[in-house]
PDB file of N, CA and C in Angstrom:
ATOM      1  N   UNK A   1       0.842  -1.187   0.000  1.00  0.00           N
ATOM      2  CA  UNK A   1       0.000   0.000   0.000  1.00  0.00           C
ATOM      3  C   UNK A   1       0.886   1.249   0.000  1.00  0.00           C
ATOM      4  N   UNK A   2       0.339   2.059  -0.611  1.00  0.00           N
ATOM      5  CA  UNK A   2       1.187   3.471  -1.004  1.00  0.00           C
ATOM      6  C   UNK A   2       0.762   4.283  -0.195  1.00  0.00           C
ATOM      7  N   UNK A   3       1.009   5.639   0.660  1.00  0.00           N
ATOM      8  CA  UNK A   3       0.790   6.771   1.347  1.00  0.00           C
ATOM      9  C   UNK A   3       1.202   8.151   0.698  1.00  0.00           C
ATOM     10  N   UNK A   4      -0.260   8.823   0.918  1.00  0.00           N
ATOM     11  CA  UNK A   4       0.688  10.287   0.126  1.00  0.00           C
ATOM     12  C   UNK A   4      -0.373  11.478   1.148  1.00  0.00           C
ATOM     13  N   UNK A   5       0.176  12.293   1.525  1.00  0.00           N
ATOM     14  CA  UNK A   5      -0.280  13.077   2.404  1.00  0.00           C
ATOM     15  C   UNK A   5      -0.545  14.814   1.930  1.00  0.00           C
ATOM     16  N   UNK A   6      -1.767  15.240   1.687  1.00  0.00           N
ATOM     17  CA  UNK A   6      -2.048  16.271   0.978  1.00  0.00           C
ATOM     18  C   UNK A   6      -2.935  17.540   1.797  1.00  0.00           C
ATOM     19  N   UNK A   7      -2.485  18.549   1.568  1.00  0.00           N
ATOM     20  CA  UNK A   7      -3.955  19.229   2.231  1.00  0.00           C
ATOM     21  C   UNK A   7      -4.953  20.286   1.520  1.00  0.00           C
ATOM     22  N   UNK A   8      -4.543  19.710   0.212  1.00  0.00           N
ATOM     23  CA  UNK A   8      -5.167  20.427  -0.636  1.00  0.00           C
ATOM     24  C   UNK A   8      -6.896  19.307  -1.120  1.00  0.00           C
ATOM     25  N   UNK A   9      -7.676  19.935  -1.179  1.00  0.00           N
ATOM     26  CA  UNK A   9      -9.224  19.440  -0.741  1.00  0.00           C
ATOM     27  C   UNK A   9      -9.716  19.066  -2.047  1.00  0.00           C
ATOM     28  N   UNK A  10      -9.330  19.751  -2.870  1.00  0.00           N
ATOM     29  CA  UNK A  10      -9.481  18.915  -4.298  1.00  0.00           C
ATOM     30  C   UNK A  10      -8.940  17.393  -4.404  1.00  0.00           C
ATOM     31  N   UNK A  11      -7.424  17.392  -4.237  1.00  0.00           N
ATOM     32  CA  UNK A  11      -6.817  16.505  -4.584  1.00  0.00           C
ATOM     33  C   UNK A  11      -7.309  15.227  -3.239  1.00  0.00           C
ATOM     34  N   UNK A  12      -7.733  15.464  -2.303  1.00  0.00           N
ATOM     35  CA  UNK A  12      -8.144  14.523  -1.228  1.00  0.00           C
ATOM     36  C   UNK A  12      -9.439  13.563  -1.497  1.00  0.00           C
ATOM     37  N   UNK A  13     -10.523  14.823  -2.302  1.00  0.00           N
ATOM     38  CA  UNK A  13     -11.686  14.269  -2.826  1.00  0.00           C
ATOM     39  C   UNK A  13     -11.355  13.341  -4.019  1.00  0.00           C
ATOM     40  N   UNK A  14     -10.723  14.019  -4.874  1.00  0.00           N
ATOM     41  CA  UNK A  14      -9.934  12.807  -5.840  1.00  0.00           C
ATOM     42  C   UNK A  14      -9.731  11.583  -5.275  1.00  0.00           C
ATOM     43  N   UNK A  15      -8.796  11.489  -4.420  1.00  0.00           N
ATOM     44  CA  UNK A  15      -8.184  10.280  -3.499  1.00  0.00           C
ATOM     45  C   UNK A  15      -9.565   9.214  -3.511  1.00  0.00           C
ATOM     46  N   UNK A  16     -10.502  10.148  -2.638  1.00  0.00           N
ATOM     47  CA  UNK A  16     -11.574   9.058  -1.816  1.00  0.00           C
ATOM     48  C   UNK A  16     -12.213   8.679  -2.706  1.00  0.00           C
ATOM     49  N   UNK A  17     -12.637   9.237  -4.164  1.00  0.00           N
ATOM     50  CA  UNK A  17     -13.399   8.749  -5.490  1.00  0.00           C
ATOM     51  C   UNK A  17     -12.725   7.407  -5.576  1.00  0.00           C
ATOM     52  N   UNK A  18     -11.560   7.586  -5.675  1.00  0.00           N
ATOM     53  CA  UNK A  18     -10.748   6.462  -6.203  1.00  0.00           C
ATOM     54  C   UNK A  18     -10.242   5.669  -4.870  1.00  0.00           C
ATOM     55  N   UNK A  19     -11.364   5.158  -4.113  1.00  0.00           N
ATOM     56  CA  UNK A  19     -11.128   4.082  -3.393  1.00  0.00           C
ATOM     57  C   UNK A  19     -10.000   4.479  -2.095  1.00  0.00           C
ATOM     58  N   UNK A  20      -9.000   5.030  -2.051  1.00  0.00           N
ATOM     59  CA  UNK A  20      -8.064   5.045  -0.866  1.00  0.00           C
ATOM     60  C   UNK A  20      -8.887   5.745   0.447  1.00  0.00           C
ATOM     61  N   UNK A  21      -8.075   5.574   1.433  1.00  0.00           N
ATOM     62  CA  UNK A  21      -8.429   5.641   2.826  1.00  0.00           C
ATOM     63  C   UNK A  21      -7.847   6.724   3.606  1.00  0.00           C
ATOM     64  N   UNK A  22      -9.016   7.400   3.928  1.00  0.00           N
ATOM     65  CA  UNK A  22      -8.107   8.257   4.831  1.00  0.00           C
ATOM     66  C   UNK A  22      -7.272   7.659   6.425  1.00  0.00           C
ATOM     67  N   UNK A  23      -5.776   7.813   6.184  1.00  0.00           N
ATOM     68  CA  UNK A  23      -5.534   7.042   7.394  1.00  0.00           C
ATOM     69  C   UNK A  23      -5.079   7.954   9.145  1.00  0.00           C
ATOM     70  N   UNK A  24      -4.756   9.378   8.875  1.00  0.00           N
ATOM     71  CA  UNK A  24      -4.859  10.500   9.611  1.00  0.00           C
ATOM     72  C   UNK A  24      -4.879  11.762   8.960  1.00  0.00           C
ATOM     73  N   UNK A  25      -5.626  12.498   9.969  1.00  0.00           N
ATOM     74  CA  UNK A  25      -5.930  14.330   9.622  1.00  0.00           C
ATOM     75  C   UNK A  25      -5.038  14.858  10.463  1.00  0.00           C
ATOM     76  N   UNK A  26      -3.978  15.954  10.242  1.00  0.00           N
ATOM     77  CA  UNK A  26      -3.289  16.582  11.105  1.00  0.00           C
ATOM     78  C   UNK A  26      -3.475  17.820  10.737  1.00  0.00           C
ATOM     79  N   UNK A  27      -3.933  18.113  12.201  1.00  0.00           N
ATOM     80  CA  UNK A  27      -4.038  19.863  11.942  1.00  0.00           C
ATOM     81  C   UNK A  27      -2.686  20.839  12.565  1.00  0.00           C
ATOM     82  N   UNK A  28      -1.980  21.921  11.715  1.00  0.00           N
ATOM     83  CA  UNK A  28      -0.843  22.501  12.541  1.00  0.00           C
ATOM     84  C   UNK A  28      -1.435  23.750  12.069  1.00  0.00           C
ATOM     85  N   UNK A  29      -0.766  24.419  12.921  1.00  0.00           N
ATOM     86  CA  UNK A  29      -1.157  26.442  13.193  1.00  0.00           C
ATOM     87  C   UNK A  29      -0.269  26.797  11.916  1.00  0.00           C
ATOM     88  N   UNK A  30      -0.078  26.871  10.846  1.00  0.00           N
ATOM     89  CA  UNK A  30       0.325  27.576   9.736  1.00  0.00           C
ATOM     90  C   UNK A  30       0.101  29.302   9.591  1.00  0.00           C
ATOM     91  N   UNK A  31       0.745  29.957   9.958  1.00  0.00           N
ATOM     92  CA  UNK A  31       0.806  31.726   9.662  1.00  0.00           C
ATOM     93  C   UNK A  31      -0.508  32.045  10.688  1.00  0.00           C
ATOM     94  N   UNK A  32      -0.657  31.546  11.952  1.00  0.00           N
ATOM     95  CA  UNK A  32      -2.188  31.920  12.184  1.00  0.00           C
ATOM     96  C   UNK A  32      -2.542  31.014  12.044  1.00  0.00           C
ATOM     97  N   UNK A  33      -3.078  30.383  11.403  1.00  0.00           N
ATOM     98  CA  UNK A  33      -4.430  29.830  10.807  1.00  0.00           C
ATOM     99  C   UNK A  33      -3.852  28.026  11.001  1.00  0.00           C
ATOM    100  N   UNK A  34      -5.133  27.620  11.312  1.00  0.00           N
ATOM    101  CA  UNK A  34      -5.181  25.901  11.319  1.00  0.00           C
ATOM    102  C   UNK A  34      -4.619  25.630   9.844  1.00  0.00           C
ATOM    103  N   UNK A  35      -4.347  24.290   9.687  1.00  0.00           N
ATOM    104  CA  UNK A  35      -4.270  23.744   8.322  1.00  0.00           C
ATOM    105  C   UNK A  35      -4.580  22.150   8.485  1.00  0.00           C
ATOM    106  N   UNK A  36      -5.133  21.793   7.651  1.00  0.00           N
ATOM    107  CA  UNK A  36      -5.628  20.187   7.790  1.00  0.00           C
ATOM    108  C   UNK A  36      -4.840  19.080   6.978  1.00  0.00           C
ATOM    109  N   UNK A  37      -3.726  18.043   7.651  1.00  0.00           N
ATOM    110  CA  UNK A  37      -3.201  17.589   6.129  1.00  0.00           C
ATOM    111  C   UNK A  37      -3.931  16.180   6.318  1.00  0.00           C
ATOM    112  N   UNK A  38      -4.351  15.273   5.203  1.00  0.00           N
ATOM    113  CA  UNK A  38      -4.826  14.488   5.046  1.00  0.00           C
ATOM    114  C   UNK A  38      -3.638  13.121   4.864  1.00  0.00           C
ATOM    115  N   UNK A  39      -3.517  12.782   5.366  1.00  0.00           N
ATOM    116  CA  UNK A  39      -2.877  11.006   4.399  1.00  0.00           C
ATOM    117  C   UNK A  39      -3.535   9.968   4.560  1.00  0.00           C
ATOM    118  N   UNK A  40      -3.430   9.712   2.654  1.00  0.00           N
ATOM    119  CA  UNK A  40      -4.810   8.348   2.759  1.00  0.00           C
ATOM    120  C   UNK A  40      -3.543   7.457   1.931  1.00  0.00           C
ATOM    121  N   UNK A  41      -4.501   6.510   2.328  1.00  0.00           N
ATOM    122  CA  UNK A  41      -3.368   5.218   2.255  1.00  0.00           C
ATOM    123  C   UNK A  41      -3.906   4.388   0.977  1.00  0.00           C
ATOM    124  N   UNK A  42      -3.854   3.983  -0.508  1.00  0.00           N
ATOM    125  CA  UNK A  42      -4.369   3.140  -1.189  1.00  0.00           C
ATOM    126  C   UNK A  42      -3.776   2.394  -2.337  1.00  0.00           C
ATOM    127  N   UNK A  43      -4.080   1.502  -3.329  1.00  0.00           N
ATOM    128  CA  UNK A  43      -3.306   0.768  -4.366  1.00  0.00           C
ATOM    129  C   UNK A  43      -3.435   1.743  -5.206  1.00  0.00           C
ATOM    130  N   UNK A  44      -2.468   1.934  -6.081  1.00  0.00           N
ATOM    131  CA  UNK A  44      -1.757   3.085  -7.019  1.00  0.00           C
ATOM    132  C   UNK A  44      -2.152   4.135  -6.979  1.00  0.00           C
ATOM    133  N   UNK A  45      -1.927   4.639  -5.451  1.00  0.00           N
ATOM    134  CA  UNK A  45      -1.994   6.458  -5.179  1.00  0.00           C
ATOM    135  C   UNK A  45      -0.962   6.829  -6.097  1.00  0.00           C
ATOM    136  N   UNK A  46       0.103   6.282  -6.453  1.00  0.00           N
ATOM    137  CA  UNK A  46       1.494   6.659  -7.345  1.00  0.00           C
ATOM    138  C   UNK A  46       1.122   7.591  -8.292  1.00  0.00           C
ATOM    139  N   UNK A  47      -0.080   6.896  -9.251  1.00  0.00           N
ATOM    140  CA  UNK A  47      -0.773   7.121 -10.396  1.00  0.00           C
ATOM    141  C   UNK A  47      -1.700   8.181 -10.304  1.00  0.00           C
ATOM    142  N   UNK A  48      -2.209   7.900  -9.207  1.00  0.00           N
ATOM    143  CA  UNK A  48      -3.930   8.742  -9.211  1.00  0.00           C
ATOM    144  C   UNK A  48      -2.863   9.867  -8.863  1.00  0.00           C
ATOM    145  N   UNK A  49      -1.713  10.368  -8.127  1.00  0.00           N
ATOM    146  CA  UNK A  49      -1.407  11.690  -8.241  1.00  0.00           C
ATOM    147  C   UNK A  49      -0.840  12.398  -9.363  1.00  0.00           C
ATOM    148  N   UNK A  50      -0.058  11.547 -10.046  1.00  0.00           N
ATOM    149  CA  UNK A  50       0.402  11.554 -11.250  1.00  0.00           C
ATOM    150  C   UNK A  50      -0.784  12.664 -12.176  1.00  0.00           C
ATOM    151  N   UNK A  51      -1.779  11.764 -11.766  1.00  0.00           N
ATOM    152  CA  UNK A  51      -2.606  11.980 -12.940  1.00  0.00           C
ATOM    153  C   UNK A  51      -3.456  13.463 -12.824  1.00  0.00           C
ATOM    154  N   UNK A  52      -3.537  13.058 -11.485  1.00  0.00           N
ATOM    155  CA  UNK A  52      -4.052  14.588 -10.579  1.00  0.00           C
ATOM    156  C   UNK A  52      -3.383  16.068 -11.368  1.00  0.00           C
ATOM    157  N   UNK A  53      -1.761  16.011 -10.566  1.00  0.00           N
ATOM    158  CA  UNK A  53      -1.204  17.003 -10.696  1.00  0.00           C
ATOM    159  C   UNK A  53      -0.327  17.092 -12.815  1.00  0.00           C
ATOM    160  N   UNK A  54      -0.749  16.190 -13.388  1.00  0.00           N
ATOM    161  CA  UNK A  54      -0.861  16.319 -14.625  1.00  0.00           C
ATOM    162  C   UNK A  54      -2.646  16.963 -15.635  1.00  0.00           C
ATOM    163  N   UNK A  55      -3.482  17.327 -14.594  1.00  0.00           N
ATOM    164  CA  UNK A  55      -4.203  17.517 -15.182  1.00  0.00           C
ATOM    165  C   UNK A  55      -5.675  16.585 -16.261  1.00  0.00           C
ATOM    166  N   UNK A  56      -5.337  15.225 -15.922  1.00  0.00           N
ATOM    167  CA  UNK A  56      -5.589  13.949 -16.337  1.00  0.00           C
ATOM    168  C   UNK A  56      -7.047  13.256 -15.788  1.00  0.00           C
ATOM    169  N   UNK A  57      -7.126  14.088 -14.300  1.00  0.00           N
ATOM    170  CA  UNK A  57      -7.894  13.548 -13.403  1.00  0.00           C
ATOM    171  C   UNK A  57      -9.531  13.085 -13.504  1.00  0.00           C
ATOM    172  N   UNK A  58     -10.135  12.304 -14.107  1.00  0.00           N
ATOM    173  CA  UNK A  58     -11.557  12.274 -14.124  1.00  0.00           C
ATOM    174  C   UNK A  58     -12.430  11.803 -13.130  1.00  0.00           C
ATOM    175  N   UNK A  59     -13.835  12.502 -12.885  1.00  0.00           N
ATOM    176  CA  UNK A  59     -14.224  11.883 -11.787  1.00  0.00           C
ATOM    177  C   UNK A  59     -15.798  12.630 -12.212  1.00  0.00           C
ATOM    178  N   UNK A  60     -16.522  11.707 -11.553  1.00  0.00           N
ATOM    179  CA  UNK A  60     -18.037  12.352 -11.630  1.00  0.00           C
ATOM    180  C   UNK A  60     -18.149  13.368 -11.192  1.00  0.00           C
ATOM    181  N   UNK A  61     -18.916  14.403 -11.697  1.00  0.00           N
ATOM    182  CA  UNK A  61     -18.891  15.680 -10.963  1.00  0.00           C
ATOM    183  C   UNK A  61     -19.906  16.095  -9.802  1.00  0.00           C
ATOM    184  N   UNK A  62     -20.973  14.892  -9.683  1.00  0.00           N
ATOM    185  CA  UNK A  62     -21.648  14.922  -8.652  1.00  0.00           C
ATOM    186  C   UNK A  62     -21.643  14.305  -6.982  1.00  0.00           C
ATOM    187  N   UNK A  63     -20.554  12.854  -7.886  1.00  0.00           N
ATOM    188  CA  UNK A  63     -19.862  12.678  -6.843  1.00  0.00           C
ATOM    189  C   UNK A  63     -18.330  12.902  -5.851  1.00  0.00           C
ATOM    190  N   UNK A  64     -18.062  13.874  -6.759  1.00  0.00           N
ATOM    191  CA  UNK A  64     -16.287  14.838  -6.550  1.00  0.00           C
ATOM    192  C   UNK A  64     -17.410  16.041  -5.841  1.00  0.00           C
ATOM    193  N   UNK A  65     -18.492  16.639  -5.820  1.00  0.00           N
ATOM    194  CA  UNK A  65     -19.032  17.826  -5.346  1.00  0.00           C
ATOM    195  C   UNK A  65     -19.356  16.993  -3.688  1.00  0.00           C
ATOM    196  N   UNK A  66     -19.659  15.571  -3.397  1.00  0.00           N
ATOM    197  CA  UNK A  66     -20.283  15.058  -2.505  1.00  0.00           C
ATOM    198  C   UNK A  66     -19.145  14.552  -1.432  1.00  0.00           C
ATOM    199  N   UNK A  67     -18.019  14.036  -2.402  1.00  0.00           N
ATOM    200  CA  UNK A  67     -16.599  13.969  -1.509  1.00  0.00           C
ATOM    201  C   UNK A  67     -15.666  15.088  -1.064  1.00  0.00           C
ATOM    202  N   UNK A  68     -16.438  16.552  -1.626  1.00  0.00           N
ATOM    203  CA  UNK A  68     -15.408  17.166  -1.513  1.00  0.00           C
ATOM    204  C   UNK A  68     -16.054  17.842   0.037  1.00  0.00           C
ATOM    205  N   UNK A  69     -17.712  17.435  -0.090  1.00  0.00           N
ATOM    206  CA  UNK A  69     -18.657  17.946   1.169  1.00  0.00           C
ATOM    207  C   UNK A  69     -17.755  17.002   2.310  1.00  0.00           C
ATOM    208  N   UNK A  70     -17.306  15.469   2.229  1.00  0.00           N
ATOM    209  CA  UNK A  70     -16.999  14.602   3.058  1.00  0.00           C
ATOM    210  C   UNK A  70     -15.914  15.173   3.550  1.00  0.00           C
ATOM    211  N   UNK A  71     -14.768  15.860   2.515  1.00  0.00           N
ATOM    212  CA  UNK A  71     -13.440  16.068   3.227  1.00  0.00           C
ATOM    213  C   UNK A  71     -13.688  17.117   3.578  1.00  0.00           C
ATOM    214  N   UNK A  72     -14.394  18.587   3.166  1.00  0.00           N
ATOM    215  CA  UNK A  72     -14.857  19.761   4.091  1.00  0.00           C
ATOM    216  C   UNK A  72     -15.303  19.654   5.860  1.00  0.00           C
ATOM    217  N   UNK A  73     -16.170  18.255   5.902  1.00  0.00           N
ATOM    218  CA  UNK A  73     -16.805  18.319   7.206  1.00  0.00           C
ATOM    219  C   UNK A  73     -15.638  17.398   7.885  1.00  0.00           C
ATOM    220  N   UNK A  74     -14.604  16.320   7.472  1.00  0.00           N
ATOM    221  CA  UNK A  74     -13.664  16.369   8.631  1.00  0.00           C
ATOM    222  C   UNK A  74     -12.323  17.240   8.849  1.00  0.00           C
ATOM    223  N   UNK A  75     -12.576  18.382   7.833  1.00  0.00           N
ATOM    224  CA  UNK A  75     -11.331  19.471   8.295  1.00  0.00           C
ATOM    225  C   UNK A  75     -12.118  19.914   9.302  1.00  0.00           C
ATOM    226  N   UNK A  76     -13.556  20.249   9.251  1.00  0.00           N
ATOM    227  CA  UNK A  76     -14.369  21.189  10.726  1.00  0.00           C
ATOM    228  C   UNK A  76     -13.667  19.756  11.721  1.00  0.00           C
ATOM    229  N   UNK A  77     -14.213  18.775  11.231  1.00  0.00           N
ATOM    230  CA  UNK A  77     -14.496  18.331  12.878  1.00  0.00           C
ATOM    231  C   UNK A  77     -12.352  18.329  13.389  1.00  0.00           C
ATOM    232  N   UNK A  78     -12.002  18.352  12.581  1.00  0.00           N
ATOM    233  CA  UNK A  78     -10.953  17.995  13.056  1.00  0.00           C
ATOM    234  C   UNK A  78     -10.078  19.271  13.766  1.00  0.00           C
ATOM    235  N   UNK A  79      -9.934  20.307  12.874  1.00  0.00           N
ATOM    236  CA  UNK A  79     -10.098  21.357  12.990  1.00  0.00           C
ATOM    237  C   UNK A  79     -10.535  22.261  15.236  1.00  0.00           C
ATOM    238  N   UNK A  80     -11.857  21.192  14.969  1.00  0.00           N
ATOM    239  CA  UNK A  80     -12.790  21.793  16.020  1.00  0.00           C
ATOM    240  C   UNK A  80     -12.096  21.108  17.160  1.00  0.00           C
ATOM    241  N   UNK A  81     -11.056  19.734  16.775  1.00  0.00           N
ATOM    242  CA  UNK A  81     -10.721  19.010  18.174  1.00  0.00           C
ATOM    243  C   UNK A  81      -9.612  19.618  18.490  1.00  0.00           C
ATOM    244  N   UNK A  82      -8.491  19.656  17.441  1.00  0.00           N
ATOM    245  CA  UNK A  82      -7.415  21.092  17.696  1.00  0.00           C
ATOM    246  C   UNK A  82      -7.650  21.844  18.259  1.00  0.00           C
ATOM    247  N   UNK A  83      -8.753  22.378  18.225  1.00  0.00           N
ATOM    248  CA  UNK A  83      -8.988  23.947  18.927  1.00  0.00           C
ATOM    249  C   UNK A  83      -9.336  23.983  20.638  1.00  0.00           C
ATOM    250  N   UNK A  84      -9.736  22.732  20.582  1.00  0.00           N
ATOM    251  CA  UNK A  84     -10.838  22.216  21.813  1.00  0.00           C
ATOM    252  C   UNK A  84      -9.284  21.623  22.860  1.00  0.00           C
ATOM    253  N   UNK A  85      -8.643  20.733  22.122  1.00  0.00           N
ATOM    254  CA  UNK A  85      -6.563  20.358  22.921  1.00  0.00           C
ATOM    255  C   UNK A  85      -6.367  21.949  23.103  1.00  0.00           C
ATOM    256  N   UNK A  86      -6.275  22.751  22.369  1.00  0.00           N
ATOM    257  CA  UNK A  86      -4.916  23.924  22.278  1.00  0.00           C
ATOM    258  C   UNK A  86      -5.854  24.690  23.726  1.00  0.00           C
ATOM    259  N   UNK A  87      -7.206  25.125  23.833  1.00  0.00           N
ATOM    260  CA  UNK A  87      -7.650  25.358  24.670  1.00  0.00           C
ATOM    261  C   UNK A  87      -7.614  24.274  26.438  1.00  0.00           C
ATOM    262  N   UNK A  88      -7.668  23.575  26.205  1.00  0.00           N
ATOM    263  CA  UNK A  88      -7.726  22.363  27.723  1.00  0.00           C
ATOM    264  C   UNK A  88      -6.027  22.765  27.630  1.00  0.00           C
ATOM    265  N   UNK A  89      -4.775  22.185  27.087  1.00  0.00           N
ATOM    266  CA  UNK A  89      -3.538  22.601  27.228  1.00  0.00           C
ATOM    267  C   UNK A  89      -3.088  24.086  28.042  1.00  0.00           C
ATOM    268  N   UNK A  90      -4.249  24.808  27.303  1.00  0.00           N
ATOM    269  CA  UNK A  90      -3.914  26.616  27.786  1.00  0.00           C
ATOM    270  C   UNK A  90      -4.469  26.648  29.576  1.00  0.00           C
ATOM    271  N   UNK A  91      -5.469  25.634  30.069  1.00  0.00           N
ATOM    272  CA  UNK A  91      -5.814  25.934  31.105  1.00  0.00           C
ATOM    273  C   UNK A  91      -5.165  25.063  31.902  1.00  0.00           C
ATOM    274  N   UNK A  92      -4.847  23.939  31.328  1.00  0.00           N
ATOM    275  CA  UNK A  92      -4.108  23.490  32.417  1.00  0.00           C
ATOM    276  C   UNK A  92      -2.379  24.028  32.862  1.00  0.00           C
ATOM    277  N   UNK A  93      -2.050  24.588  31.480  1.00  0.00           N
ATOM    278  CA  UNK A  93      -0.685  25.585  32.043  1.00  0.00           C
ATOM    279  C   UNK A  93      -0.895  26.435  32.867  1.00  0.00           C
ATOM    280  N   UNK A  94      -2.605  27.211  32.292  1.00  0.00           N
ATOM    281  CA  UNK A  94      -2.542  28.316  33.567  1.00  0.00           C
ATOM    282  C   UNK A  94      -2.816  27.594  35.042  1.00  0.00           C
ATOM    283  N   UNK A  95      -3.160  26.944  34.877  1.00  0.00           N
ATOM    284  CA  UNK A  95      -3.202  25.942  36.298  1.00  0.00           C
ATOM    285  C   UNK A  95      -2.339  25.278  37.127  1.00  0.00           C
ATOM    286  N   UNK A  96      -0.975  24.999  36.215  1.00  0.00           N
ATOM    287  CA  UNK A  96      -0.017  24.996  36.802  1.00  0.00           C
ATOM    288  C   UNK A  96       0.749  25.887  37.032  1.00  0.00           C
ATOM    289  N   UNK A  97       0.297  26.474  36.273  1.00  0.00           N
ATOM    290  CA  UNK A  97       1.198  28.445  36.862  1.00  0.00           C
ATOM    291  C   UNK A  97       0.703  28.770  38.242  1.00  0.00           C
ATOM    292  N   UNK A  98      -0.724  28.693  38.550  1.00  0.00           N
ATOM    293  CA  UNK A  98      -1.171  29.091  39.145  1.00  0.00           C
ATOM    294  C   UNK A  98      -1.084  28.181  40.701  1.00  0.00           C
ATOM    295  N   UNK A  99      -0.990  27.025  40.831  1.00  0.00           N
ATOM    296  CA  UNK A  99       0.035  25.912  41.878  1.00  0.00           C
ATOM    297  C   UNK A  99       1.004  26.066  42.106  1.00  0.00           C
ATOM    298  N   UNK A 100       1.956  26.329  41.647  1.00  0.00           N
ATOM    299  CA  UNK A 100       2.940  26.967  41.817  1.00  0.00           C
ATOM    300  C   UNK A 100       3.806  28.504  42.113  1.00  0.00           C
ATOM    301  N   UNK A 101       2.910  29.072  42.049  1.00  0.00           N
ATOM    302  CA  UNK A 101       2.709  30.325  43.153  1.00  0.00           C
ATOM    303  C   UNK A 101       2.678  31.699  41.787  1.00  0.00           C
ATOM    304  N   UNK A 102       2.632  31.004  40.566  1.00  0.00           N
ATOM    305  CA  UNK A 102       2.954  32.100  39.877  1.00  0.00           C
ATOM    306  C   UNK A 102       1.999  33.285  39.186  1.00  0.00           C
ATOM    307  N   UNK A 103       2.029  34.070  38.520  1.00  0.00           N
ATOM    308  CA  UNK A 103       1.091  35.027  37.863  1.00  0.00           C
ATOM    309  C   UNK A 103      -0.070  34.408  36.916  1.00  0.00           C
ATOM    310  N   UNK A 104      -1.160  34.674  36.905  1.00  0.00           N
ATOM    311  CA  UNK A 104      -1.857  33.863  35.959  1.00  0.00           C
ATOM    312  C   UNK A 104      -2.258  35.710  34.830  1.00  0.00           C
TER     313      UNK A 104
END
């Protein structure tokens, strides 16, 4: 099995048309802002990117509009759990600041 890790939302919906798996979402703070990268795991991702970033790519257009809804709603949710760690992390530092005799 091949792995290729993308966070561009076109090329992800591509992916899932064509059978591969999403195998983790990683979200990092990029300039500000969240970013979501995808890596899906499947038999000749080699190709399907090939074909992608050559311009080659075919896919139904009703069902590339329906996968692209699928990979939109786990950048939110994923997105939303990042936000939900970076917040619990922030209180429990201030919480240990604050045990330890320091400034909150």
């Amino acid at each position: 099995m091949e792995t290729v890790t993308t966070s561009d939302f076109y090329e992800a919906s591509y992916y899932i048309l064509n059978e591969c798996s999403i195998e983790t979402i990683q979200c990092t703070k990029v300039n500000g802002k969240v970013s979501c990268h995808f890596t899906f795991e499947g038999e000749n991702l080699g190709p399907l990117q090939v074909a992608y970033f050559r311009g080659n790519a075919e896919v139904n257009l009703l069902q590339f509009r329906r996968a692209y809804g699928q990979i939109n709603s786990y950048a939110y949710e994923a997105k939303k759990k990042q936000k939900k760690e970076e917040r619990r992390e922030e209180i429990e530092g201030e919480e240990s600041s604050f045990s330890e005799g320091g400034e909150v």
